[in-house]
C-alpha atoms as a PDB file:
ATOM      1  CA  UNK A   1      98.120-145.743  79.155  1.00  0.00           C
ATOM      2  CA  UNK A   2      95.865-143.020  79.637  1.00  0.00           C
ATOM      3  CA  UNK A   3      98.065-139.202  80.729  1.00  0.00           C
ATOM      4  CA  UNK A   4      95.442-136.910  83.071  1.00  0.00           C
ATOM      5  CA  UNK A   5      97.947-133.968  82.120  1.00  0.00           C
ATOM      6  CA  UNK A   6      97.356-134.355  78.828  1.00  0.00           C
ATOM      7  CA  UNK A   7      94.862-131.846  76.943  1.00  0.00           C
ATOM      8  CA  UNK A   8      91.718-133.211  74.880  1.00  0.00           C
ATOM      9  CA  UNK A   9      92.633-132.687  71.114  1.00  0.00           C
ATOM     10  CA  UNK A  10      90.525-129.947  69.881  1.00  0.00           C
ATOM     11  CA  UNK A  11      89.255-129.295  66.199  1.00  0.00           C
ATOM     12  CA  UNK A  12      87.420-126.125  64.777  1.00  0.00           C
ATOM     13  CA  UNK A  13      85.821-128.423  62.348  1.00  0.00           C
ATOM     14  CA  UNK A  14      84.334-130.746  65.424  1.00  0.00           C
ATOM     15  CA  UNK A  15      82.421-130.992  68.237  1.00  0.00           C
ATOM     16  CA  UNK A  16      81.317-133.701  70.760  1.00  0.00           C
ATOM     17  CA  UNK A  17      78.101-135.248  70.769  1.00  0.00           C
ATOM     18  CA  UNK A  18      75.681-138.651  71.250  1.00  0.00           C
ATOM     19  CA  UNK A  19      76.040-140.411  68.148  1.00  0.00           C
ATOM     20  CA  UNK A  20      73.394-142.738  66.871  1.00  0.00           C
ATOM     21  CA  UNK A  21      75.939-145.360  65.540  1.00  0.00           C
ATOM     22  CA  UNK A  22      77.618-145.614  68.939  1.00  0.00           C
ATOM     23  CA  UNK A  23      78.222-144.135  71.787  1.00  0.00           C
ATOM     24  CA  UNK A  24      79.679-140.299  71.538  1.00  0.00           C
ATOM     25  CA  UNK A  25      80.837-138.951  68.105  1.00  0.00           C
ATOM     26  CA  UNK A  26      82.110-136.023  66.521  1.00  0.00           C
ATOM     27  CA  UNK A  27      80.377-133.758  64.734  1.00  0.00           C
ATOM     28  CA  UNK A  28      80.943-131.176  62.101  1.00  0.00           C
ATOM     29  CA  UNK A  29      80.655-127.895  64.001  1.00  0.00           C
ATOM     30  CA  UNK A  30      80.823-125.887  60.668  1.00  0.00           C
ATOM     31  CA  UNK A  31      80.668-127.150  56.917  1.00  0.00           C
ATOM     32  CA  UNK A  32      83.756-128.507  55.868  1.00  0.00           C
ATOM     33  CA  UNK A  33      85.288-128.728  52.405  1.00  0.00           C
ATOM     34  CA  UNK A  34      86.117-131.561  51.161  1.00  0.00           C
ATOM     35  CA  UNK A  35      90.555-132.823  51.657  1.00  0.00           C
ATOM     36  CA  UNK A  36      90.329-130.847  54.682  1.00  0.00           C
ATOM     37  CA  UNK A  37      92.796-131.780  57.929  1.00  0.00           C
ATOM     38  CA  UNK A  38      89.887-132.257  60.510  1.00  0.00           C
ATOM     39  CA  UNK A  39      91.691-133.403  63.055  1.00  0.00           C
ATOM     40  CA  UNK A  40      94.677-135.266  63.892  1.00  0.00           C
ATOM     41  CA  UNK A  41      94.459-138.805  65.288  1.00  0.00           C
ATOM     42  CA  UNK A  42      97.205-138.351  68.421  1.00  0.00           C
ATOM     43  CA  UNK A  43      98.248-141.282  70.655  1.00  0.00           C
ATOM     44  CA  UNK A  44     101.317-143.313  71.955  1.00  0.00           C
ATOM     45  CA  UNK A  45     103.636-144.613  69.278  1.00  0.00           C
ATOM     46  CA  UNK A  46     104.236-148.195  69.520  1.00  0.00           C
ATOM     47  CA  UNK A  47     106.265-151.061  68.466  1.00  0.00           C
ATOM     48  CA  UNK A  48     104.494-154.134  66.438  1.00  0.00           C
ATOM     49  CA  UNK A  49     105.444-156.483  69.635  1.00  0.00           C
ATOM     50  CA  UNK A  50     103.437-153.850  71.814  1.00  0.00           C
ATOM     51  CA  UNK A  51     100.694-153.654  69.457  1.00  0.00           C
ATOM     52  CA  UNK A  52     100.020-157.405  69.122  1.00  0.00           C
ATOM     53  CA  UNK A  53     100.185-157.606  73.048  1.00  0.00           C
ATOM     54  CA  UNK A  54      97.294-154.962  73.065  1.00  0.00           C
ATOM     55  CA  UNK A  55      95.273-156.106  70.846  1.00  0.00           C
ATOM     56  CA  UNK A  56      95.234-159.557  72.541  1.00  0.00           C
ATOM     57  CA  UNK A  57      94.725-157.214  76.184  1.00  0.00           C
ATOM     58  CA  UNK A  58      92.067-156.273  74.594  1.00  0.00           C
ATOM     59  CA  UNK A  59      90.511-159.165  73.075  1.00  0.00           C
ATOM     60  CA  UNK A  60      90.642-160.339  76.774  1.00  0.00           C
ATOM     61  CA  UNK A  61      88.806-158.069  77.783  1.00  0.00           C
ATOM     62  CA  UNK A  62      86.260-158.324  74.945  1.00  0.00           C
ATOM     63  CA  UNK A  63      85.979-161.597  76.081  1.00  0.00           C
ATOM     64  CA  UNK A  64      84.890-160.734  80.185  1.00  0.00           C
ATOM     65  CA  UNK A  65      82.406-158.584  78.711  1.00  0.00           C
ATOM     66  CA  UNK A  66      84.049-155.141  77.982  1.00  0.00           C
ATOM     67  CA  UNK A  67      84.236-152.789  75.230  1.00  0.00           C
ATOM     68  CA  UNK A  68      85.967-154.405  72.147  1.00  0.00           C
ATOM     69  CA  UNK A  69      86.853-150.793  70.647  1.00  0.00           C
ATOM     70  CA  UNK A  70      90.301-150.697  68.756  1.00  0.00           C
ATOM     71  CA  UNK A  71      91.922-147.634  68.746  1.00  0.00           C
ATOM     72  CA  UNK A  72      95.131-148.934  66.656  1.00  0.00           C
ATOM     73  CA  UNK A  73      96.434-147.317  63.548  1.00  0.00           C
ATOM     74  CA  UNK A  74      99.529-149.003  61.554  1.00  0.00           C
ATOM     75  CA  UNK A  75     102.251-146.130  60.837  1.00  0.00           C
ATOM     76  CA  UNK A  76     104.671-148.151  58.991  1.00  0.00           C
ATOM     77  CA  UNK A  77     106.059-151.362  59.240  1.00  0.00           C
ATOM     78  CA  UNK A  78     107.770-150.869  62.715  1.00  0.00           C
ATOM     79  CA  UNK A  79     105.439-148.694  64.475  1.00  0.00           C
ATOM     80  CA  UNK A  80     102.018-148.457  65.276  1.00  0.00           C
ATOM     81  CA  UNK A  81      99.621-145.206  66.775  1.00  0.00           C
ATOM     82  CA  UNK A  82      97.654-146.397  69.824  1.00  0.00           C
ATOM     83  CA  UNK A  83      95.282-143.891  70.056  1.00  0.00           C
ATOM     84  CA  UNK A  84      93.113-145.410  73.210  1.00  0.00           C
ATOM     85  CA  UNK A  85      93.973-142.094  75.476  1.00  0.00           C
ATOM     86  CA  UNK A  86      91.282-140.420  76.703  1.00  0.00           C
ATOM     87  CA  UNK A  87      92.806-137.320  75.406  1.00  0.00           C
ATOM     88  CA  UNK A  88      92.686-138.081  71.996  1.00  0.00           C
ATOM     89  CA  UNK A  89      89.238-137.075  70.700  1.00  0.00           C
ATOM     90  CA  UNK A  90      90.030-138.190  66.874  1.00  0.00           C
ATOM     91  CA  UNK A  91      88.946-141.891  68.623  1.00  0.00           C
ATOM     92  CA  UNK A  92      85.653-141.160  69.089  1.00  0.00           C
ATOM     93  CA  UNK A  93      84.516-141.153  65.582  1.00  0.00           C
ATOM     94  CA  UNK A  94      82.615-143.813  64.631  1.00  0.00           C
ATOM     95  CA  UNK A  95      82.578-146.266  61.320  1.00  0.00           C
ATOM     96  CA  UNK A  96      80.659-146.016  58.385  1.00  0.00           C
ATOM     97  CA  UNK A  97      80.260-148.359  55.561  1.00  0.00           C
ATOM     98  CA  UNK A  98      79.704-144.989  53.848  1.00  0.00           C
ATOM     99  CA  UNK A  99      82.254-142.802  55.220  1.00  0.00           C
ATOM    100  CA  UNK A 100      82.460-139.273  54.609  1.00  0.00           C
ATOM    101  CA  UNK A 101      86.132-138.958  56.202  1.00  0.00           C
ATOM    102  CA  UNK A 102      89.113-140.955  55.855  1.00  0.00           C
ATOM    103  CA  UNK A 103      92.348-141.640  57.939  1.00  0.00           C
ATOM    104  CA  UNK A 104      95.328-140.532  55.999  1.00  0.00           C
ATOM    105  CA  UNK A 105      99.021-140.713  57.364  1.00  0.00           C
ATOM    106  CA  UNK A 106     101.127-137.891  56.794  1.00  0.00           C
ATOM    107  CA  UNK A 107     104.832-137.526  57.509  1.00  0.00           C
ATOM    108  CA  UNK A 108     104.383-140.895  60.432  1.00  0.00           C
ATOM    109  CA  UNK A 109     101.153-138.524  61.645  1.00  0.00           C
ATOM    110  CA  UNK A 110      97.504-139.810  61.208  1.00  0.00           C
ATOM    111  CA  UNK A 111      95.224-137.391  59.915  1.00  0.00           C
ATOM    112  CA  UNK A 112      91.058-137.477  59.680  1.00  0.00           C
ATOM    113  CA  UNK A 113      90.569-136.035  55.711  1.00  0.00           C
ATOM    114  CA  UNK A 114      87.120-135.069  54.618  1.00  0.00           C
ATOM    115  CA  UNK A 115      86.674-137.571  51.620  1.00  0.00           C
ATOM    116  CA  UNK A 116      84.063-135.268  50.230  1.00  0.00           C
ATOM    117  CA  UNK A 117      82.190-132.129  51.483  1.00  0.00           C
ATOM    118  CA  UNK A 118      80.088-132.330  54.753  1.00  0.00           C
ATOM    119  CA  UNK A 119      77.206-130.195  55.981  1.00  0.00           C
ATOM    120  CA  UNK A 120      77.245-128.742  59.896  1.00  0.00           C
ATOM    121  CA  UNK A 121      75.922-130.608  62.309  1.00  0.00           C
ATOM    122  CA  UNK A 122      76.757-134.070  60.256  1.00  0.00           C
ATOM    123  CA  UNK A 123      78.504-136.413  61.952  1.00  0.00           C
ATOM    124  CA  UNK A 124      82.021-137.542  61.151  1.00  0.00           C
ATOM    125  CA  UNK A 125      82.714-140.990  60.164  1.00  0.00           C
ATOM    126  CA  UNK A 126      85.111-143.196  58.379  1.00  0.00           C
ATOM    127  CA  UNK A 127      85.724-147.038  57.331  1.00  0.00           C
ATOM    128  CA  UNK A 128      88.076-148.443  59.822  1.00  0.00           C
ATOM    129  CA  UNK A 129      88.707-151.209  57.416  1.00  0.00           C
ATOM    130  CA  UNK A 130      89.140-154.498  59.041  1.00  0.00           C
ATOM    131  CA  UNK A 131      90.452-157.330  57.685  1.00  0.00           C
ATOM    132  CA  UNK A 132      88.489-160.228  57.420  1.00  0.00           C
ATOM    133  CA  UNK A 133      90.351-162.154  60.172  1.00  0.00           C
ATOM    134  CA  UNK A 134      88.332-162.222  63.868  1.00  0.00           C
ATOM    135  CA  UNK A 135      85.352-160.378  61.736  1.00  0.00           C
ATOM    136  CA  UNK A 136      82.554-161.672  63.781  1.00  0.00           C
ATOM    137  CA  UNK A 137      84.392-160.013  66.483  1.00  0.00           C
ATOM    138  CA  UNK A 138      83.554-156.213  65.184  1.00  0.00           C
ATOM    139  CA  UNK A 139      79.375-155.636  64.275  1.00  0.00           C
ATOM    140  CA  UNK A 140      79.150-152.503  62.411  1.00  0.00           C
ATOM    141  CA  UNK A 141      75.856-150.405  63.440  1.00  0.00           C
ATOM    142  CA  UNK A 142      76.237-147.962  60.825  1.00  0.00           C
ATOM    143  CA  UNK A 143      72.834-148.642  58.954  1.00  0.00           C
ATOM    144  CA  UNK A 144      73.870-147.496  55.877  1.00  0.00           C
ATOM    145  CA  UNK A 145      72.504-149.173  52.627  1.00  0.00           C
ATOM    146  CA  UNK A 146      76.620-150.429  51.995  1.00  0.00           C
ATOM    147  CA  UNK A 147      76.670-152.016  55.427  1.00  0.00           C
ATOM    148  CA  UNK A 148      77.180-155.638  55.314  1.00  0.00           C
ATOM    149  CA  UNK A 149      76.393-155.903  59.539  1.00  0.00           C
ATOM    150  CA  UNK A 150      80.497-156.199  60.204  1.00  0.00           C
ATOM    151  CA  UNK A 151      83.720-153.393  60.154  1.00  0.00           C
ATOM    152  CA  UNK A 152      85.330-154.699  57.163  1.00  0.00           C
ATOM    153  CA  UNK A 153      86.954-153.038  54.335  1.00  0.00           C
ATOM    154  CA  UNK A 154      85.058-152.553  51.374  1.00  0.00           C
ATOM    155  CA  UNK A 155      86.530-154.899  48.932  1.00  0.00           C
ATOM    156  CA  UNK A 156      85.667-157.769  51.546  1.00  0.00           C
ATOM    157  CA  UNK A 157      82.463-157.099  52.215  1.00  0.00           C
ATOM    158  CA  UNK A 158      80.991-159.057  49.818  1.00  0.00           C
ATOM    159  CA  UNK A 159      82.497-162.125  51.726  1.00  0.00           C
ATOM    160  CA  UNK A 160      80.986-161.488  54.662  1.00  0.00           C
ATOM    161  CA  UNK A 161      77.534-160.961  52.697  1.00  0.00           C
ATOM    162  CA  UNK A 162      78.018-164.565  51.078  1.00  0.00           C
ATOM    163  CA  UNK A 163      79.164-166.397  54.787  1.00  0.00           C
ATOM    164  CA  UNK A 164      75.782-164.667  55.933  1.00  0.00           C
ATOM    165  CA  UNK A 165      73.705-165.853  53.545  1.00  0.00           C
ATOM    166  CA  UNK A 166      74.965-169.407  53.605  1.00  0.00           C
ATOM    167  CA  UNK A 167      74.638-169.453  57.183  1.00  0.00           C
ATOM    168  CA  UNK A 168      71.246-168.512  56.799  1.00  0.00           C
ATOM    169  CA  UNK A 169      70.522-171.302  54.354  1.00  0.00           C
ATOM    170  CA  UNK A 170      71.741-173.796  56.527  1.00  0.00           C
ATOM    171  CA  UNK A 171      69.627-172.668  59.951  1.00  0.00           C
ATOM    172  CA  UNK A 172      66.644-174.512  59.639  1.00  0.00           C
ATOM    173  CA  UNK A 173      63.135-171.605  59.364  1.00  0.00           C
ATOM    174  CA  UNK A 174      61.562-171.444  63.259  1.00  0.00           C
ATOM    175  CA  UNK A 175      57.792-171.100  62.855  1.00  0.00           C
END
């Protein structure tokens, strides 16, 4: 549930901007070091019962044609961070098969960590790493020479590369 009297998270590291993966993104207003706190990831905290009711909400959605974002973070095995508000401004950066941030949870907080240092104007990404289950249902439009077409973590996506490529071997060649 979105809260109008709630203020847009702000970062001195990041700014607002088109992105050319999707949509908006953020963007690195300044150059950042790398293991800096960029910003932190803010939403409601929710129970696993609520989560799973969401996330089928939203595959419903998905479904009638709207967006299929997830804005979900586990924060331990009870709770989970919905982080779908409008307010929270961490949710707007994108996915990258070749991330150059990283979600990190520290003391039941989620924080966006630069995994290495990042020039200004650069925008912020980082692997949302899906599971292979419903992985058709997330296309990844990163680009990147890593990117295997889907949001999967990187030690599966060399299963989605092989399910491609048989796929591909059994559609018959259109001329």
């Amino acid at each position: 549930m979105n809260s109008p009297s709630r203020l847009q998270t702000r970062s001195a590291w990041a700014s607002l901007r088109r992105s050319a993966i999707h949509g908006r993104g953020l963007y690195a207003s300044k150059a950042i070091p790398s293991g800096t706190r960029i910003i932190e990831y803010e939403g409601e905290r929710i129970t696993k019962a609520e989560s799973d009711l969401r996330e089928e909400q939203r595959r419903s959605h998905t479904r009638q044609g709207g967006d299929g974002c997830v804005y979900i973070f586990e924060i331990n095995k009870r709770h989970d961070l919905d982080g779908s508000m409008d307010w929270n401004t961490a949710r707007l950066i994108n996915h990258s098969c070749e991330a150059n941030c990283e979600s990190s949870k520290i003391r039941g907080r989620i924080w966006i960590v630069a995994r290495r240092d990042i020039a200004k104007g650069e925008e912020l990404t980082f692997d949302y790493g899906f599971g292979m289950e419903n992985w058709r249902e997330h296309p990844c439009r990163c680009g990147t020479r890593k990117c295997a077409g889907f949001i999967v973590t990187t030690m599966q996506r060399w299963r989605v590369r092989r399910k491609l490529r048989a796929e591909a071997c059994r559609t018959p060649a259109t001329t």
